[in-house]
Protein backbone atom coordinates (compact mmCIF):
# COMPACT_ATOMS: atom_id res chain seq x y z
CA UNK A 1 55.11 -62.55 -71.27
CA UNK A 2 53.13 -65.57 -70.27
CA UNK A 3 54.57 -65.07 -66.81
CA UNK A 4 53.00 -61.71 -66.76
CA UNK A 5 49.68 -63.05 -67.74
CA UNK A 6 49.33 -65.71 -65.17
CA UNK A 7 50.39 -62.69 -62.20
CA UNK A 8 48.13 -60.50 -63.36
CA UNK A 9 45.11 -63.27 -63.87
CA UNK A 10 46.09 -64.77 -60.06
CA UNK A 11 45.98 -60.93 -58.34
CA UNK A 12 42.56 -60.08 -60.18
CA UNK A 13 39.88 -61.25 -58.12
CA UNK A 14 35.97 -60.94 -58.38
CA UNK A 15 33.94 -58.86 -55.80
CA UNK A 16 30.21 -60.09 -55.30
CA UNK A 17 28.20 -57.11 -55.16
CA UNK A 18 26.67 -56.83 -51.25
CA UNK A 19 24.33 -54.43 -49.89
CA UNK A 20 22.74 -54.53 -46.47
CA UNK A 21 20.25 -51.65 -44.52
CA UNK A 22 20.13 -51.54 -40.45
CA UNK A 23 16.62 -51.72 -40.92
CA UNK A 24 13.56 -53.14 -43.11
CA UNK A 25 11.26 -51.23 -41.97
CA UNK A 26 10.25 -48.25 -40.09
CA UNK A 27 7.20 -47.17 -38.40
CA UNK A 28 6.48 -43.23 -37.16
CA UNK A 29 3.74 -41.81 -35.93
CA UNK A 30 1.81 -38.65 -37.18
CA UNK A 31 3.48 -36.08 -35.90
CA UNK A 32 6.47 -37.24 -38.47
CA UNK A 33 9.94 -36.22 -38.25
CA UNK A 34 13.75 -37.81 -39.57
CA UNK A 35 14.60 -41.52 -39.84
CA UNK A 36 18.45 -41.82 -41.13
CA UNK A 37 19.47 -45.45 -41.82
CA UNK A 38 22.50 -46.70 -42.71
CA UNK A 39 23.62 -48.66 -46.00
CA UNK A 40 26.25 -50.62 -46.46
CA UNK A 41 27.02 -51.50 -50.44
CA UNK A 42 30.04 -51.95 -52.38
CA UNK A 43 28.06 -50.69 -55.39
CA UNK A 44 26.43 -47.85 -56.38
CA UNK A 45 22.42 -47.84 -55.66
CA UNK A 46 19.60 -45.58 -56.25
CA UNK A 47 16.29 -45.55 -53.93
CA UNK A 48 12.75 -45.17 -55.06
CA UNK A 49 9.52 -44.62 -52.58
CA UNK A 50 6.63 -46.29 -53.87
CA UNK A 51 2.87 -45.04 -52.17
CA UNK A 52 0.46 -47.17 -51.33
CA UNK A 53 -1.59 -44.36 -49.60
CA UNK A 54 -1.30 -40.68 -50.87
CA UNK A 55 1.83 -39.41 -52.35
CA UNK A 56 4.93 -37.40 -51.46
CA UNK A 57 4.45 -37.69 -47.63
CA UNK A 58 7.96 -38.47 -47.06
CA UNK A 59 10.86 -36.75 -48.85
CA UNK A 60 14.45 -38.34 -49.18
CA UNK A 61 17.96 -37.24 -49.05
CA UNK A 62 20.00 -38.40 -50.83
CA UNK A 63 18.28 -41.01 -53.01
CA UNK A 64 21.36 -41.83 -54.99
CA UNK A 65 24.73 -43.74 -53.11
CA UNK A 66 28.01 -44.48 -54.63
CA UNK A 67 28.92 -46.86 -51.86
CA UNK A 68 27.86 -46.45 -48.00
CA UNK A 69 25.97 -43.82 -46.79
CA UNK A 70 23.03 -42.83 -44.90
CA UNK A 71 19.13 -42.23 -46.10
CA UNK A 72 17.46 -39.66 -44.77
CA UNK A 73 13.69 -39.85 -44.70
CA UNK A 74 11.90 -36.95 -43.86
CA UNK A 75 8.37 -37.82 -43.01
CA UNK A 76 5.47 -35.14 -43.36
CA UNK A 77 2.63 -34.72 -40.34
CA UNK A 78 -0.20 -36.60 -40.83
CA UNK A 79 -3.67 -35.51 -39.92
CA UNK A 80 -6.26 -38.46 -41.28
CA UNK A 81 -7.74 -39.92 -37.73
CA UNK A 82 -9.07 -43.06 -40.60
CA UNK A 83 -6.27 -45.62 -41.34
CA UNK A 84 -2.19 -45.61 -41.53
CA UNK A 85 -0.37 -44.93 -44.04
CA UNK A 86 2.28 -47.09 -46.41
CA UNK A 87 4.83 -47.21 -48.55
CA UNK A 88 8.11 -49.03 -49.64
CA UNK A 89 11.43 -47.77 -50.20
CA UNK A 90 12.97 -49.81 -52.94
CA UNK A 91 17.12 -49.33 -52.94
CA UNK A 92 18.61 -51.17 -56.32
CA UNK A 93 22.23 -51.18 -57.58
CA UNK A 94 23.59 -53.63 -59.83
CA UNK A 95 23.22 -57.30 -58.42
CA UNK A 96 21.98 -55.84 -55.40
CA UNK A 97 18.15 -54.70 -54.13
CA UNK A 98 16.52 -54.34 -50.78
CA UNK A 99 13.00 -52.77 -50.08
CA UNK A 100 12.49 -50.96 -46.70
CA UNK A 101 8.68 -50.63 -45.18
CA UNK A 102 7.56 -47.23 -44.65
CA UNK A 103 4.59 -47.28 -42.62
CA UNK A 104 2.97 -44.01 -40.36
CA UNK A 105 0.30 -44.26 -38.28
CA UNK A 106 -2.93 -41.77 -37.90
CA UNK A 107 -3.76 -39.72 -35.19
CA UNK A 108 -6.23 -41.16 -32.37
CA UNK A 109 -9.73 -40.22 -33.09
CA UNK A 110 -10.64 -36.86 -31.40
CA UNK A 111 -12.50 -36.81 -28.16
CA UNK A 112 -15.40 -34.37 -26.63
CA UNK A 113 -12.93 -32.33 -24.88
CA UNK A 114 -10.51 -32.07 -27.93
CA UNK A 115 -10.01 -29.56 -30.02
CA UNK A 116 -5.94 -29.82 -31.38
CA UNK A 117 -5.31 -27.65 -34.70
CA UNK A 118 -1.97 -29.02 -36.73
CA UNK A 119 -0.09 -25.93 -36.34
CA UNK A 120 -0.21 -23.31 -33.81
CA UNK A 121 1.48 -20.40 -36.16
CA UNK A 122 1.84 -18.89 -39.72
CA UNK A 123 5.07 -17.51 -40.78
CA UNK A 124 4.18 -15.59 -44.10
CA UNK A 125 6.80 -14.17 -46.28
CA UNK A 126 6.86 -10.87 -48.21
CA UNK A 127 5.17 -12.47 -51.19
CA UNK A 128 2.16 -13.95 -48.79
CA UNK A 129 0.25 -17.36 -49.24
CA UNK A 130 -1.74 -20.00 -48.74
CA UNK A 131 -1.95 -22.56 -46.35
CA UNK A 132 -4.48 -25.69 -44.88
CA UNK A 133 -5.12 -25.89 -41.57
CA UNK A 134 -6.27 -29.43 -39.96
CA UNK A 135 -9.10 -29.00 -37.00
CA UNK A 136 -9.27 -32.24 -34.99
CA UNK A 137 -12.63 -32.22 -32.50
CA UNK A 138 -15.76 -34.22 -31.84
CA UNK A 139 -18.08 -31.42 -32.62
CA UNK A 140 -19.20 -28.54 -34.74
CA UNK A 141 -16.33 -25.90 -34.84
CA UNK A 142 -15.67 -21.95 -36.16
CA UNK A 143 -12.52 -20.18 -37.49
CA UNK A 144 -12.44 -16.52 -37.75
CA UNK A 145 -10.06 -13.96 -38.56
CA UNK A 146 -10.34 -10.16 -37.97
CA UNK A 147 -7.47 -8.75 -40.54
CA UNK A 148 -8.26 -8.22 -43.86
CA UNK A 149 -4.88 -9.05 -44.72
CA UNK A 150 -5.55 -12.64 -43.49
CA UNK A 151 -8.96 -14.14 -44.84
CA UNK A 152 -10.31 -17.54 -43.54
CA UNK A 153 -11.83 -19.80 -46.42
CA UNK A 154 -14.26 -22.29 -45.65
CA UNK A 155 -14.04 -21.49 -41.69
CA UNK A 156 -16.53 -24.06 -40.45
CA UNK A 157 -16.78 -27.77 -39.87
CA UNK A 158 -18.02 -30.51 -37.93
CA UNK A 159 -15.35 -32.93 -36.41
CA UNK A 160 -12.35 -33.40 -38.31
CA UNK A 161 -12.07 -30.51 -41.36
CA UNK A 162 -9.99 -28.79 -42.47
CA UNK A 163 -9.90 -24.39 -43.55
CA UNK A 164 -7.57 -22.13 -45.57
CA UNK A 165 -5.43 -19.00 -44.63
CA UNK A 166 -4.67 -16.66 -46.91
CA UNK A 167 -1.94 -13.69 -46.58
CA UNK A 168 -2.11 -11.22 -48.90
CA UNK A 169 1.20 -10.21 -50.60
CA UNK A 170 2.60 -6.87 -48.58
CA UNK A 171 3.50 -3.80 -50.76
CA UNK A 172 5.24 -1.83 -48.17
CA UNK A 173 7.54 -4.39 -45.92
CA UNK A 174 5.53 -3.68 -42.80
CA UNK A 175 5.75 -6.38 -39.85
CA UNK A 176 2.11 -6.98 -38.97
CA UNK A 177 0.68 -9.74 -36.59
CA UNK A 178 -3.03 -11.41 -35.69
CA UNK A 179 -4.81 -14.02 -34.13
CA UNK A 180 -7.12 -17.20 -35.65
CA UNK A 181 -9.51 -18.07 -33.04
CA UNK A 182 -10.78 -21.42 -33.61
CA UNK A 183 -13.55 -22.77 -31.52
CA UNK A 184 -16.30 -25.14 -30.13
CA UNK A 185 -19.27 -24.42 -28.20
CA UNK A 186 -16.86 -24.78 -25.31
CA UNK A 187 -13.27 -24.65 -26.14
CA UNK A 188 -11.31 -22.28 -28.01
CA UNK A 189 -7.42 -22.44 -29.61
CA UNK A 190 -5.86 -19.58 -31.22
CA UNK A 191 -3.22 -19.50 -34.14
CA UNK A 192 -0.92 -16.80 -34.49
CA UNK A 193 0.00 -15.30 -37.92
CA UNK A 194 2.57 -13.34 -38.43
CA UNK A 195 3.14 -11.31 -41.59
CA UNK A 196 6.80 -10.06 -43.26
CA UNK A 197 8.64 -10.89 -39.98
CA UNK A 198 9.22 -13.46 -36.82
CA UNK A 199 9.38 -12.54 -33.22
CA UNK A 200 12.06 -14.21 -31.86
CA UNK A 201 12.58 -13.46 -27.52
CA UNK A 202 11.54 -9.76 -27.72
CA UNK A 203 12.78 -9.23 -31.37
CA UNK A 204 11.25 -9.11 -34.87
CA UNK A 205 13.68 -10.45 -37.76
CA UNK A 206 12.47 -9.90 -41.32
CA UNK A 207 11.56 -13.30 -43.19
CA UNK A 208 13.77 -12.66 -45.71
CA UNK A 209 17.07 -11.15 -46.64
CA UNK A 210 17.26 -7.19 -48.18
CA UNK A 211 17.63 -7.59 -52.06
CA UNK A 212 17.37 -4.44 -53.86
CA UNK A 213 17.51 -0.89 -51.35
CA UNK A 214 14.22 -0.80 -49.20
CA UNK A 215 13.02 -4.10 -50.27
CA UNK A 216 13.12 -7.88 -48.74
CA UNK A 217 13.54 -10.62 -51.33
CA UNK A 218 9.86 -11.67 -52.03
CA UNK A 219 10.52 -15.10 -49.53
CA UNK A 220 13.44 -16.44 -47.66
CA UNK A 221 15.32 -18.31 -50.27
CA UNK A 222 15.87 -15.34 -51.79
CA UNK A 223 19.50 -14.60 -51.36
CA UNK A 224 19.44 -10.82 -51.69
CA UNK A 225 21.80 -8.64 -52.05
CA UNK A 226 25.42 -7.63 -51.14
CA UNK A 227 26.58 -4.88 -49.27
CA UNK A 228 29.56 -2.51 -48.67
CA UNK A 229 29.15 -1.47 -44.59
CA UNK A 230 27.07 1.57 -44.38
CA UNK A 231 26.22 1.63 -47.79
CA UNK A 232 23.42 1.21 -49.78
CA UNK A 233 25.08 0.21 -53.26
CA UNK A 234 23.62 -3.14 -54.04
CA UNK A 235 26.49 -5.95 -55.77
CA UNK A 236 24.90 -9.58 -56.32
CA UNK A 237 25.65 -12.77 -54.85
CA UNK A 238 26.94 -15.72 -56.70
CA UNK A 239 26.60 -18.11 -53.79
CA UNK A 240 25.28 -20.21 -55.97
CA UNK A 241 28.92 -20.56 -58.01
CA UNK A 242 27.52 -20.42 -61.30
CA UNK A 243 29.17 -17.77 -62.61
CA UNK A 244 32.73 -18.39 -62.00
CA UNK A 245 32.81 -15.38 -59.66
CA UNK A 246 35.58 -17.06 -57.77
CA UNK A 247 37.89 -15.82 -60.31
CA UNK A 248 36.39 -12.83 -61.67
CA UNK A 249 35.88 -9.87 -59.86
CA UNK A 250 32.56 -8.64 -59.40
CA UNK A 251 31.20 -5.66 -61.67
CA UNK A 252 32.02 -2.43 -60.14
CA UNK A 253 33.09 -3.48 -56.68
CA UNK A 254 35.32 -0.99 -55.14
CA UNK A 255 37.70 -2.62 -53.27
CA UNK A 256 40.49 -1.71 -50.73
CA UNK A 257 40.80 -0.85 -46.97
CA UNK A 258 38.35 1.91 -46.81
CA UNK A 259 37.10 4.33 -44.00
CA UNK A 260 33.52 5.22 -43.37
CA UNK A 261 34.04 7.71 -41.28
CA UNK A 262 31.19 6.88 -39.28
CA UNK A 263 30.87 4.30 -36.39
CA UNK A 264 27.05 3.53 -37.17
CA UNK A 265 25.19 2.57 -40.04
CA UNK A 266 24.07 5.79 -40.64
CA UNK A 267 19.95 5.94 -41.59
CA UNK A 268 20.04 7.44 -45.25
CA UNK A 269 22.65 4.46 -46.04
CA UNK A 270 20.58 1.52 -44.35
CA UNK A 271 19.36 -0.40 -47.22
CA UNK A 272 16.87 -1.82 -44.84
CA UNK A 273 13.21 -0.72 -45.65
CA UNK A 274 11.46 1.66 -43.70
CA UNK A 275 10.63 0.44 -40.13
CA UNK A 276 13.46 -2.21 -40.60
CA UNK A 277 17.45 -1.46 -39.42
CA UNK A 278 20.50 -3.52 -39.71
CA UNK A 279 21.01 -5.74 -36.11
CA UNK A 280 23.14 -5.09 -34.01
CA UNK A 281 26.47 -7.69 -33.15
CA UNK A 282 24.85 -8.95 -30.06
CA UNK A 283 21.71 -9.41 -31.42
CA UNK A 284 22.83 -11.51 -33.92
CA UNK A 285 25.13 -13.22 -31.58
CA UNK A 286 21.69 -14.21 -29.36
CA UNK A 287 19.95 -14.68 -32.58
CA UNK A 288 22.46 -17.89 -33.05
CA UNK A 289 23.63 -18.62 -29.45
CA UNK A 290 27.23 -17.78 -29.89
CA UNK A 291 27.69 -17.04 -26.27
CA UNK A 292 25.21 -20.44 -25.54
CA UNK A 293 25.92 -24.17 -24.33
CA UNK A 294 23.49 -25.06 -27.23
CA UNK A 295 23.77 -23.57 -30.69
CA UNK A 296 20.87 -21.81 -31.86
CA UNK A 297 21.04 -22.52 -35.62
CA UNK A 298 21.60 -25.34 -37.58
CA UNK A 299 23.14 -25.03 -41.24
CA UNK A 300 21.29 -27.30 -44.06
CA UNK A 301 24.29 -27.46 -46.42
CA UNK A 302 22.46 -30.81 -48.48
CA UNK A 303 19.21 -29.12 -48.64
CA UNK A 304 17.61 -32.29 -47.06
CA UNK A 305 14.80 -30.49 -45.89
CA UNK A 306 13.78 -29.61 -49.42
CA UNK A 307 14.77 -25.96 -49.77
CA UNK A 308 15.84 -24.53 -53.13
CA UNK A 309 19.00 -23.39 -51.62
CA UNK A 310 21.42 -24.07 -48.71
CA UNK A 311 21.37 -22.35 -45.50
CA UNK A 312 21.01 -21.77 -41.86
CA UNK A 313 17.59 -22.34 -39.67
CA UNK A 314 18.16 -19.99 -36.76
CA UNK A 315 16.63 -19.07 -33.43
CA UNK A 316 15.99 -21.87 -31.66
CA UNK A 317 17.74 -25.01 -30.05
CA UNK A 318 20.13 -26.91 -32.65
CA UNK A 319 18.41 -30.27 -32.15
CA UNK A 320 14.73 -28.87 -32.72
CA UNK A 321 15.70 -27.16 -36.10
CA UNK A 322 17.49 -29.98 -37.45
CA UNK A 323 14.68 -32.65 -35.90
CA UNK A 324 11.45 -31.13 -36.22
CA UNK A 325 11.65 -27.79 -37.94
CA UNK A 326 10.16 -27.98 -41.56
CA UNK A 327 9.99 -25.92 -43.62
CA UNK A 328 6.20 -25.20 -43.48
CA UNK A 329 6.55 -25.56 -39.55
CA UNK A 330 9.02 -23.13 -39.03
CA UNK A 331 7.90 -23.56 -35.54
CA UNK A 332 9.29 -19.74 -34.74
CA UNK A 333 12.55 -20.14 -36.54
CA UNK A 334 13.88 -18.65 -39.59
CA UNK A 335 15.90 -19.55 -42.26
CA UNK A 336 18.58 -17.30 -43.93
CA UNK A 337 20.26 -18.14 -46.99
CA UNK A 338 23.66 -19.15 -48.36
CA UNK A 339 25.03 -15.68 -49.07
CA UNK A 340 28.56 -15.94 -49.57
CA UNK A 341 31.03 -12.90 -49.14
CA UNK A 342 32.73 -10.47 -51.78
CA UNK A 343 36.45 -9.89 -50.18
CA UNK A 344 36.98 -6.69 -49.99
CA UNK A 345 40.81 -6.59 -51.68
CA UNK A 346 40.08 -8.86 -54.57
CA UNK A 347 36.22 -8.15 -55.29
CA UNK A 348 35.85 -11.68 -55.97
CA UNK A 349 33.40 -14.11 -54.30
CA UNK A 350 35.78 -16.34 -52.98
CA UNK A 351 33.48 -17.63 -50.02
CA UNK A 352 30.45 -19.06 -51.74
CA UNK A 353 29.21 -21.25 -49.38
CA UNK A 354 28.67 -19.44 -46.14
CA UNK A 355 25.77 -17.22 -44.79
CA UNK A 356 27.46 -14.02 -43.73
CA UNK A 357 25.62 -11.23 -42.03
CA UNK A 358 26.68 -7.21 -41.64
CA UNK A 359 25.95 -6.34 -38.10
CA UNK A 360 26.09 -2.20 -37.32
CA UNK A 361 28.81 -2.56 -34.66
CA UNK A 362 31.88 -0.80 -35.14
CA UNK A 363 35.34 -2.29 -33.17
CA UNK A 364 36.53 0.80 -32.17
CA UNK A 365 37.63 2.77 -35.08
CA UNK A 366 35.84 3.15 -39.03
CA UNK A 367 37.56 0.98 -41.03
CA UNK A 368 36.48 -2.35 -39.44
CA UNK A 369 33.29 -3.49 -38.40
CA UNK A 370 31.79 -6.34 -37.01
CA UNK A 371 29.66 -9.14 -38.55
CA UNK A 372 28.45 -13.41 -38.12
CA UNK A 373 29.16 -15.83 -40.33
CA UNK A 374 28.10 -19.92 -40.40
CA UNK A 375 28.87 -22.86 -42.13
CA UNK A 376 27.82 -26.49 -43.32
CA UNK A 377 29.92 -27.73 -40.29
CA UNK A 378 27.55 -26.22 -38.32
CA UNK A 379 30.65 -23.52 -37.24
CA UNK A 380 30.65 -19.90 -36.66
CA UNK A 381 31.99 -16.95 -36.01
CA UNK A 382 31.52 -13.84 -34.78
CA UNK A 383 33.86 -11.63 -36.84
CA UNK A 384 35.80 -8.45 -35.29
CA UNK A 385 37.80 -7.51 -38.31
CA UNK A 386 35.50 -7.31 -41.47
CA UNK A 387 36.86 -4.48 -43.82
CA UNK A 388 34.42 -1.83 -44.64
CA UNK A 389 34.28 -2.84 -47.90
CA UNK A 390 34.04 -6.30 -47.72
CA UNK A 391 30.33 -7.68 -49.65
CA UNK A 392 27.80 -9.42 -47.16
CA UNK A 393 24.28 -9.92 -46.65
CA UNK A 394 21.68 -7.98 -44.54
CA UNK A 395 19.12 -9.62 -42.55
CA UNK A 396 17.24 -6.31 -40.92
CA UNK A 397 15.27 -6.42 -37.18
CA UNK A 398 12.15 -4.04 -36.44
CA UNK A 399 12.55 -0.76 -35.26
């Protein structure tokens, strides 16, 4: 027994907690954008961000390690002309701390022949908004809008300022577009709002998956919806997996091969609203690059951009959305929700965790249809054999 002791006391040995960061400080400028550094800890940490200037300019992902990883700051624009901004990010496990400077610097001061707004668009969802737009000049300075729909607030300065946009909320789905005209006594900028939907190349996409029949989930995180192909029968989604729907069936899902008998999504079954249809396979398949050297999407499975839910920014190059694309400079893009997919056999949601979109492009016969689908490792596919009656999302284009 005393034998047995001594063994296991001579093959126990102590670990000294280490931790170590490729960097102690970082320094960005004020157009903002990612910083990932690696950590290197045998122990688990958690990082804080303390402000010495404002607050909540730079949001991180993940703040809490179990051993090595990667921190992901996310820093926000920054429009003060006066003085940088600091802060410290403070990562402490047991035994172990090591602080990280966070420091971005301000924009130059304007000059006579500058006029620079922070944003050169407005993507507003179904449910509208509000939103502050930075002027950067040397001089007096107007902003006007013509649409009622869009009302400037506090539309005048002098130098640096700063007005409000505000989108009323739509009550009847309808893409609508217009124009900010900002300008000096010599120089003029313009910033493009754009109401319920996105052009993307010569294509409007709604902002927002359908939800119930005729209607768009009030903004994009909104998951929406499920539907049968050329139906309009709504079923939920439980991409969020909180209701066990992996091994229950969902309520009232028919299930089975089934045959349409139609080889379009026929109008008075488009659950689309009015003005809106469901895409067709090669529009989607543009939409995301399929047949591209560069993706066109780029799937946000860890929500490090600081969405409510996962999913996929789409519609422009892979390394913009992931890089610069926020999510209140959308920059063009969208961004389309974790959906998940009801299989058509079982009626249980047994894919959760992938956006999946109903195109209304038959493969040749009316049991079948065709349809995208992408996923946290940034995959895809464009799918040929989706049964009729398989449960997927809708993301409708403008007629």
């Amino acid at each position: 027994m005393a034998s047995a002791m001594l063994l296991l006391c001579n093959c126990t040995k102590h670990v000294d907690p280490s931790l170590s960061v490729e960097m102690d400080e970082i320094v960005i400028n004020h157009e903002g954008g990612i910083v990932n550094v690696k950590v290197t800890c045998n122990v688990e940490t958690k990082t804080t961000i303390t402000y010495q200037e404002g607050e909540d300019w730079v949001f991180l992902m993940p703040s809490h390690l179990w051993s090595d990883g990667v921190l992901c700051f996310n820093f926000k624009r920054f429009t003060s002309t006066e003085a940088d901004r600091h802060a410290t990010a403070t990562i402490v496990g047991e035994g172990v701390e090591k602080t990280i400077s966070l420091t971005q610097t301000c924009k130059p001061k304007p000059q006579a022949t500058d006029l620079d707004l922070d944003r050169t668009m407005i993507q507003a969802e179904v449910e509208g908004g509000q939103w502050t737009v930075a002027v950067s000049c040397a001089g007096p300075w107007t902003a006007v809008s013509t649409a009622d729909w869009c009302v400037i607030e506090n539309g005048s300065g002098n130098g640096e300022g700063t007005f409000d946009v505000k989108v009323a909320a739509s009550t009847d789905y309808q893409y609508r577009t217009t124009d900010i005209t900002v300008s000096t006594a010599t120089l003029q900028r313009t910033l493009n709002v754009q109401h319920v939907g996105t052009k993307i190349g010569d294509i409007v996409w709604a902002n927002s998956n359908v939800d119930d029949p005729d209607t768009f989930g009030a903004n994009c995180e909104v998951r929406g919806k499920l539907y049968q192909y050329n139906s309009k029968v709504p079923f939920p989604s439980y991409a969020a997996n909180d209701h066990c729907s992996n091994d229950n069936p969902v309520p009232g899902f028919p299930t089975g091969a089934y045959d349409v008998m139609s080889e379009v999504w026929q109008e008075e079954n488009d659950p689309c609203p009015d003005g809106w249809r469901v895409p067709t396979i090669d529009e989607l398949a543009n939409l995301i690059g399929a047949n591209e050297a560069t993706k066109r999407f780029w799937f946000d499975y860890w929500m490090i951009k600081g969405r409510s839910v996962a999913g996929a920014y789409v519609g422009l190059d892979q390394v913009i959305l992931q890089d610069e694309v926020t999510p209140e400079f959308m920059m063009g893009s969208i961004f389309i929700p974790q959906t998940g997919v009801i299989d058509r056999d079982s009626g249980k949601m047994n894919d959760w965790w992938d956006v999946a979109l109903w195109s209304c492009t038959n493969v040749g016969q009316t049991w079948d249809m065709r349809g995208i689908w992408i996923n946290g490792n940034q995959d895809f596919s464009i799918s040929d054999w989706r049964g009729s009656r398989t449960g997927m999302g809708v993301r409708c284009v403008k007629k």
